[in-house]
Protein backbone atom coordinates (compact mmCIF):
# COMPACT_ATOMS: atom_id res chain seq x y z
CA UNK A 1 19.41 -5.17 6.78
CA UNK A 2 21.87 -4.84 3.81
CA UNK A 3 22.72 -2.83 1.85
CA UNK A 4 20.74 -3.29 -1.07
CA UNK A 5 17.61 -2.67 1.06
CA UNK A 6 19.01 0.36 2.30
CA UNK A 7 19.35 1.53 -1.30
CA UNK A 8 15.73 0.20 -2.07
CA UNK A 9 14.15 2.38 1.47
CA UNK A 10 16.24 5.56 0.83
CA UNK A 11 13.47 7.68 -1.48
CA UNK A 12 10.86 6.84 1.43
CA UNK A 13 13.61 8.28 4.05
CA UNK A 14 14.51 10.91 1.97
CA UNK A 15 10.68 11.74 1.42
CA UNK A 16 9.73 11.72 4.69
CA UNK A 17 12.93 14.31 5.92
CA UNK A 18 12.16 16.98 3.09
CA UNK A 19 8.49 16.98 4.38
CA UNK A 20 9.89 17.45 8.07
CA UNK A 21 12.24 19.78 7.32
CA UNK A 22 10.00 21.94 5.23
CA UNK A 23 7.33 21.77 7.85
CA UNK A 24 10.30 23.08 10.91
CA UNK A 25 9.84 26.61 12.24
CA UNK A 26 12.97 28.84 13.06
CA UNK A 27 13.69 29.73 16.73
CA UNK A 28 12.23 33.28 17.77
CA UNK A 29 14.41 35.88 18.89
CA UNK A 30 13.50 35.52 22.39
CA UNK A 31 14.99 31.67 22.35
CA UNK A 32 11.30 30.39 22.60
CA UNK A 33 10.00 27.05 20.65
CA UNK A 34 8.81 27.44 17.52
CA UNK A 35 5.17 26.80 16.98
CA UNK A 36 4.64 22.73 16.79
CA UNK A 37 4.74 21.97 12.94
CA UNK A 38 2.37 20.53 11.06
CA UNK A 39 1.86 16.64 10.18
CA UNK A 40 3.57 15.19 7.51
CA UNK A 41 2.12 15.14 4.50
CA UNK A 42 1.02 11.47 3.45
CA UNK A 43 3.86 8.94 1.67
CA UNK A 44 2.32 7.87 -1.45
CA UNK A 45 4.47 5.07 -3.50
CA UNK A 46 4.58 4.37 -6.98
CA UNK A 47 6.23 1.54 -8.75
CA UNK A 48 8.71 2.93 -11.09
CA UNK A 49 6.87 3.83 -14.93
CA UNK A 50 6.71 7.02 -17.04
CA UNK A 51 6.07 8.40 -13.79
CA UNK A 52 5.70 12.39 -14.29
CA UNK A 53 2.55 13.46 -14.26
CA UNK A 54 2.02 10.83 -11.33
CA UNK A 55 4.16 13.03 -9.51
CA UNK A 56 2.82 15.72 -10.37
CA UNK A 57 -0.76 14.76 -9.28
CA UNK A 58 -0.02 13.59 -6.41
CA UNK A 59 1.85 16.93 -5.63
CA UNK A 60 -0.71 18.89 -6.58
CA UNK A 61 -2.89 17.47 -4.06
CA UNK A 62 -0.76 17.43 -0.88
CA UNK A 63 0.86 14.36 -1.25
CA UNK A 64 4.50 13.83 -0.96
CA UNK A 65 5.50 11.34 -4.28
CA UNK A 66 7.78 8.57 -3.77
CA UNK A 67 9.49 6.25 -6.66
CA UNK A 68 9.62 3.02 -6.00
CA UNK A 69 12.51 0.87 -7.99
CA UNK A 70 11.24 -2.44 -9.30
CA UNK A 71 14.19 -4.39 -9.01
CA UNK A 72 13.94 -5.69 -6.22
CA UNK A 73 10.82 -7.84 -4.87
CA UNK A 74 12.45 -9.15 -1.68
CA UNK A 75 10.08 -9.85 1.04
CA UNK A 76 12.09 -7.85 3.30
CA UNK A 77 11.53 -4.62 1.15
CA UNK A 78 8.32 -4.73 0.06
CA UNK A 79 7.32 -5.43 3.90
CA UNK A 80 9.75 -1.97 4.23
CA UNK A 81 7.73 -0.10 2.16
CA UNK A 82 4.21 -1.19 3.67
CA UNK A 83 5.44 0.09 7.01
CA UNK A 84 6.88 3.53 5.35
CA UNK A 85 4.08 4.28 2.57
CA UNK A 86 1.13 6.41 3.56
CA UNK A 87 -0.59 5.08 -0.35
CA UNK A 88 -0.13 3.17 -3.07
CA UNK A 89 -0.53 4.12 -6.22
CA UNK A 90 0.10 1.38 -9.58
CA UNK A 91 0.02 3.63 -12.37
CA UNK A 92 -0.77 2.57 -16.06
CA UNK A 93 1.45 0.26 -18.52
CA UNK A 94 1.41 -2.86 -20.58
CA UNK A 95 -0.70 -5.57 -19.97
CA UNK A 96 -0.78 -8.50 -17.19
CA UNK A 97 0.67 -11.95 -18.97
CA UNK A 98 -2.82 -14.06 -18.98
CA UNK A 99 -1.13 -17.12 -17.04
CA UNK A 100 -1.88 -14.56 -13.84
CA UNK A 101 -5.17 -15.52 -14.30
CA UNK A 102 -5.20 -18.86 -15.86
CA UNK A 103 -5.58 -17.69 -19.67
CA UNK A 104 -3.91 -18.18 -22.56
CA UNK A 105 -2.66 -15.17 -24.31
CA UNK A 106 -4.73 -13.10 -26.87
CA UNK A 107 -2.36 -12.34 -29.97
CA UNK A 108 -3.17 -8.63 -29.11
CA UNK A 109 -1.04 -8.81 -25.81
CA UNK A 110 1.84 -6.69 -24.90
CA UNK A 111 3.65 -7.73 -21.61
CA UNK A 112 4.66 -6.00 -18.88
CA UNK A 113 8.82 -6.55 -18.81
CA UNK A 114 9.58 -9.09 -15.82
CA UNK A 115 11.15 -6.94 -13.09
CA UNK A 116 7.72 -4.67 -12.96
CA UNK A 117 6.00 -7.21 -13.24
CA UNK A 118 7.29 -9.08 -10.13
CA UNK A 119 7.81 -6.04 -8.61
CA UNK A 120 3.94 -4.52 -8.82
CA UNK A 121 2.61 -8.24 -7.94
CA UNK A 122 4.78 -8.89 -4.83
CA UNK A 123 3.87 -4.93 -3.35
CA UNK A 124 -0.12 -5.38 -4.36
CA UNK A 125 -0.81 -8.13 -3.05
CA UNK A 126 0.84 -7.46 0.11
CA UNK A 127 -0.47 -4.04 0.15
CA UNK A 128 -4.16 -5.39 -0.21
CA UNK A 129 -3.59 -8.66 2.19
CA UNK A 130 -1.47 -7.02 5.04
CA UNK A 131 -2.66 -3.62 5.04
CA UNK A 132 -5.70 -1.62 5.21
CA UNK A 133 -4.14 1.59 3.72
CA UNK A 134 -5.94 3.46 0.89
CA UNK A 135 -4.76 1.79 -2.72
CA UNK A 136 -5.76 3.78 -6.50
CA UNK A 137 -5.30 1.71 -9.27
CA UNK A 138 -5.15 3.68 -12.39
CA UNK A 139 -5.77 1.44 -15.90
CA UNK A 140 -3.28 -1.28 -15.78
CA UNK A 141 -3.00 -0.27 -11.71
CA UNK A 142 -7.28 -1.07 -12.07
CA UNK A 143 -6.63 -4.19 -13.46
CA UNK A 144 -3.83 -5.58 -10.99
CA UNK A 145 -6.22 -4.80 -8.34
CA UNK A 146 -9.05 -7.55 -9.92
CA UNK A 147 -5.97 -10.08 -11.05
CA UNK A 148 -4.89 -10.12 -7.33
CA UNK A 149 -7.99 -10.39 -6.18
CA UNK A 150 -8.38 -13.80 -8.08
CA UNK A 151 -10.21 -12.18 -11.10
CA UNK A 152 -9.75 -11.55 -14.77
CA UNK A 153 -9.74 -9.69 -17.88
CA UNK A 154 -11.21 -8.86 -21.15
CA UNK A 155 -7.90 -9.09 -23.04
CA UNK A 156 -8.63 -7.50 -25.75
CA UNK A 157 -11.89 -4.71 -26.12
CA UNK A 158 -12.66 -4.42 -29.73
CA UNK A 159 -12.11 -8.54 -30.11
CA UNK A 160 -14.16 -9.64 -27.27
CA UNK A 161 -17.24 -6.74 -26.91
CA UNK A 162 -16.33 -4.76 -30.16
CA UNK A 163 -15.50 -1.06 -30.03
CA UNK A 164 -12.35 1.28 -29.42
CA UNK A 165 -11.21 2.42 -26.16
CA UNK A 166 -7.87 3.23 -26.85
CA UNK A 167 -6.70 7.22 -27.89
CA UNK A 168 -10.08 8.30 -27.60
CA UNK A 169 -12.67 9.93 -24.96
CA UNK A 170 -16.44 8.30 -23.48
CA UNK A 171 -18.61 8.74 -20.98
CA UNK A 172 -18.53 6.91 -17.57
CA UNK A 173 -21.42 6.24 -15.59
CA UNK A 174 -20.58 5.84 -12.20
CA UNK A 175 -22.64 3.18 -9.85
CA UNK A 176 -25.28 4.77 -7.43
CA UNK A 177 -24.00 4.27 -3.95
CA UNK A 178 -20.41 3.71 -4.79
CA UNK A 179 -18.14 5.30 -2.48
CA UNK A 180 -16.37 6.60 -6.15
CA UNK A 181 -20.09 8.38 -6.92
CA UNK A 182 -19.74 10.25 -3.55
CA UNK A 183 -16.04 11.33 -4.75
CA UNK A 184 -17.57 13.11 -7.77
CA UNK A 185 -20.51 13.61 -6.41
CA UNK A 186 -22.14 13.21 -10.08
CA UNK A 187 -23.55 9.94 -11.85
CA UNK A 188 -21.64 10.81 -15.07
CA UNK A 189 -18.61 12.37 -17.22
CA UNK A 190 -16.38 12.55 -19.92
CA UNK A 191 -13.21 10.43 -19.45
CA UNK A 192 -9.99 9.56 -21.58
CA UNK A 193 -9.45 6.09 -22.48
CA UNK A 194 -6.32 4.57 -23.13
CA UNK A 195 -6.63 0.80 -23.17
CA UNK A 196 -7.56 -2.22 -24.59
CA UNK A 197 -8.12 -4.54 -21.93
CA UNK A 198 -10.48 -3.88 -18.69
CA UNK A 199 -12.04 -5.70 -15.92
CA UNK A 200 -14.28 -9.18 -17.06
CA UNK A 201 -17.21 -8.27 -15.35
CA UNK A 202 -17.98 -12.60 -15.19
CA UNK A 203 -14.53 -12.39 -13.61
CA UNK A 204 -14.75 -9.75 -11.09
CA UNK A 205 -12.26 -10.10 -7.60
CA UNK A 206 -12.69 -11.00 -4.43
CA UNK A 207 -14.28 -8.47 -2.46
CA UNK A 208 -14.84 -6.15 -5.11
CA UNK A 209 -17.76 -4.77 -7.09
CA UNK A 210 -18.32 -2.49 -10.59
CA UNK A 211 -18.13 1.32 -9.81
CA UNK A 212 -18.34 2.80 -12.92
CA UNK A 213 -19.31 0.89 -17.13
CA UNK A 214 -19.30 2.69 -20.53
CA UNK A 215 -22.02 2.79 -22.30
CA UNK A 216 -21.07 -0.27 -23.86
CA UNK A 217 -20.98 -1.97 -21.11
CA UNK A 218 -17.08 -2.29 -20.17
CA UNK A 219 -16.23 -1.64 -16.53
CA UNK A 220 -14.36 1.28 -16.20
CA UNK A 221 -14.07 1.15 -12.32
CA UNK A 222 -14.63 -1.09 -9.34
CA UNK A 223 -13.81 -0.70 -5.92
CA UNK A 224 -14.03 -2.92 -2.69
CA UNK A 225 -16.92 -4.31 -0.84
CA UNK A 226 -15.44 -2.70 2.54
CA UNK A 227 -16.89 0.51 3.40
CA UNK A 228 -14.19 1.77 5.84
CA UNK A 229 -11.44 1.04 2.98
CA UNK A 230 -9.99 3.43 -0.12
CA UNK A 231 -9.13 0.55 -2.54
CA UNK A 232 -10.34 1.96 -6.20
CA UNK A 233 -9.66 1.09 -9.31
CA UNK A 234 -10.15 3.30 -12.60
CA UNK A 235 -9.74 2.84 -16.39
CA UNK A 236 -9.15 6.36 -17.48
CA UNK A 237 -6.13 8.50 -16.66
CA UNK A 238 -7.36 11.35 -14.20
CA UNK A 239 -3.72 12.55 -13.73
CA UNK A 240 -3.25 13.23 -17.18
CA UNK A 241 -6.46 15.86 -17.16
CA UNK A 242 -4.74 17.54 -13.88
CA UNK A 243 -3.87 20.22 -13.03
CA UNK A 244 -6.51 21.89 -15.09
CA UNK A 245 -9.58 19.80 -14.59
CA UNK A 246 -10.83 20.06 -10.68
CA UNK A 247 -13.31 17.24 -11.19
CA UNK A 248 -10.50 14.20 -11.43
CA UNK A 249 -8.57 16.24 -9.05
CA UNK A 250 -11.39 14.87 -6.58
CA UNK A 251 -10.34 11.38 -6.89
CA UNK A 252 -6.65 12.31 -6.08
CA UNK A 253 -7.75 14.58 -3.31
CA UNK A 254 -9.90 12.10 -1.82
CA UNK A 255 -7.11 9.16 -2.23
CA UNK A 256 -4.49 11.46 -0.33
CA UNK A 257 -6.51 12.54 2.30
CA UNK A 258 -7.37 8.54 2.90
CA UNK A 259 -3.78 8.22 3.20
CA UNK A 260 -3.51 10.76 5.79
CA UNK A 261 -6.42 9.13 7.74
CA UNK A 262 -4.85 6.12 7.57
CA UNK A 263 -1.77 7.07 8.88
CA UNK A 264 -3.53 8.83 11.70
């Protein structure tokens, strides 16, 4: 392996021996074993953005948080980090360039730059094709999952259905049956809404259906088809209501503890 791939696995190595270490037990006096330590906490990566209250979420609920640098999409060490990671989770950001999905740009459109946009392609679509591990998309993160999945986008909200969902809060009605309705085990809330772009519900991915709408009709979450898989996408921001609201804590909870099942 060289050395550049070294650099690229050495926050997953790192990760993994601060949660060993901090699990270890001390020798008794007596020269007997410690008592066996507990499992790891999961691995969950995320692609390098304004990562902090990621982190913190992800702490919060018994995860272990690891960065991801996206300059380098080499086979070799995104195929590294899908042996390593526990989760993924592709946080918010600008949007997807339209040619993904065989558009041409709305004048509203503001790119992702090109390394994370390599970067979060090559480890998605690996992560969804090779693996079965758990996978939260969280707005832009929602709307890589459909992209890869050969779907598309509403590129711009208030243009193409009319309304604002950008600084603002709405409800979300989330799908009876949905494995994201048995998460919040409640058919409705109050979300924060930061984007302009969502999920074309003519366009949805392969092997995915709508979770959750607005009232107006935009999807606001979808998930896939397979029952025995975490793979859930959501418009609104759930980490940035944590640590003080314990009802979007579920979806992180839940997403973690699929990663530790998973790993398993």
């Amino acid at each position: 392996m060289t050395h550049r791939h070294w650099l690229s696995f050495a926050a997953v190595f790192i990760a993994a021996w601060m949660g060993f270490v901090a699990g270890q037990g001390t020798p008794s006096p007596d020269g007997t074993a410690p008592p066996a330590s507990p499992p790891r906490a999961p691995l969950i990566g995320i692609p390098v953005a304004n990562a902090d209250t990621y982190v913190r979420a992800v702490r919060q609920v018994g995860g272990i948080p690891v960065i991801l640098p996206n300059d380098d999409s080499d086979p070799e060490t995104i195929a590294g980090y899908l042996t390593r990671l526990d989760g993924l989770l592709m946080p918010g950001g600008a949007d997807i360039p339209p040619v993904e999905y065989k558009e041409t740009p709305d004048p509203t459109i503001e790119l992702l730059d090109d390394k994370r946009l390599h970067f979060e392609k090559a480890i998605g679509k690996a992560w969804i094709e090779q693996t079965k591990k758990p996978l939260l998309g969280i707005c832009l993160g929602s709307q890589w999952i459909n992209v890869l999945q050969g779907g598309s986008l509403v590129q711009d909200i208030p243009t193409e259905i009319g309304g604002n969902h950008r600084g603002t809060t709405h409800l979300v009605k989330l799908e009876p049956g949905t494995r994201l309705q048995t998460i919040f085990g409640e058919t409705e809330f109050e979300a924060n809404s930061w984007h302009h772009q969502a999920v074309d519900k003519a366009g949805l991915g392969k092997d995915l259906k709508i979770a959750a709408r607005s009232p107006d009709g935009v999807v606001e979450a979808t998930e896939t088809t397979d029952p025995t898989r975490f793979l859930i996408g959501v418009q609104w921001h759930p980490e940035k209501l944590m640590p003080g609201d314990k009802r979007q804590a579920k979806l992180l909870e839940a997403f973690v503890e699929a990663a530790k099942a998973a790993r398993d």
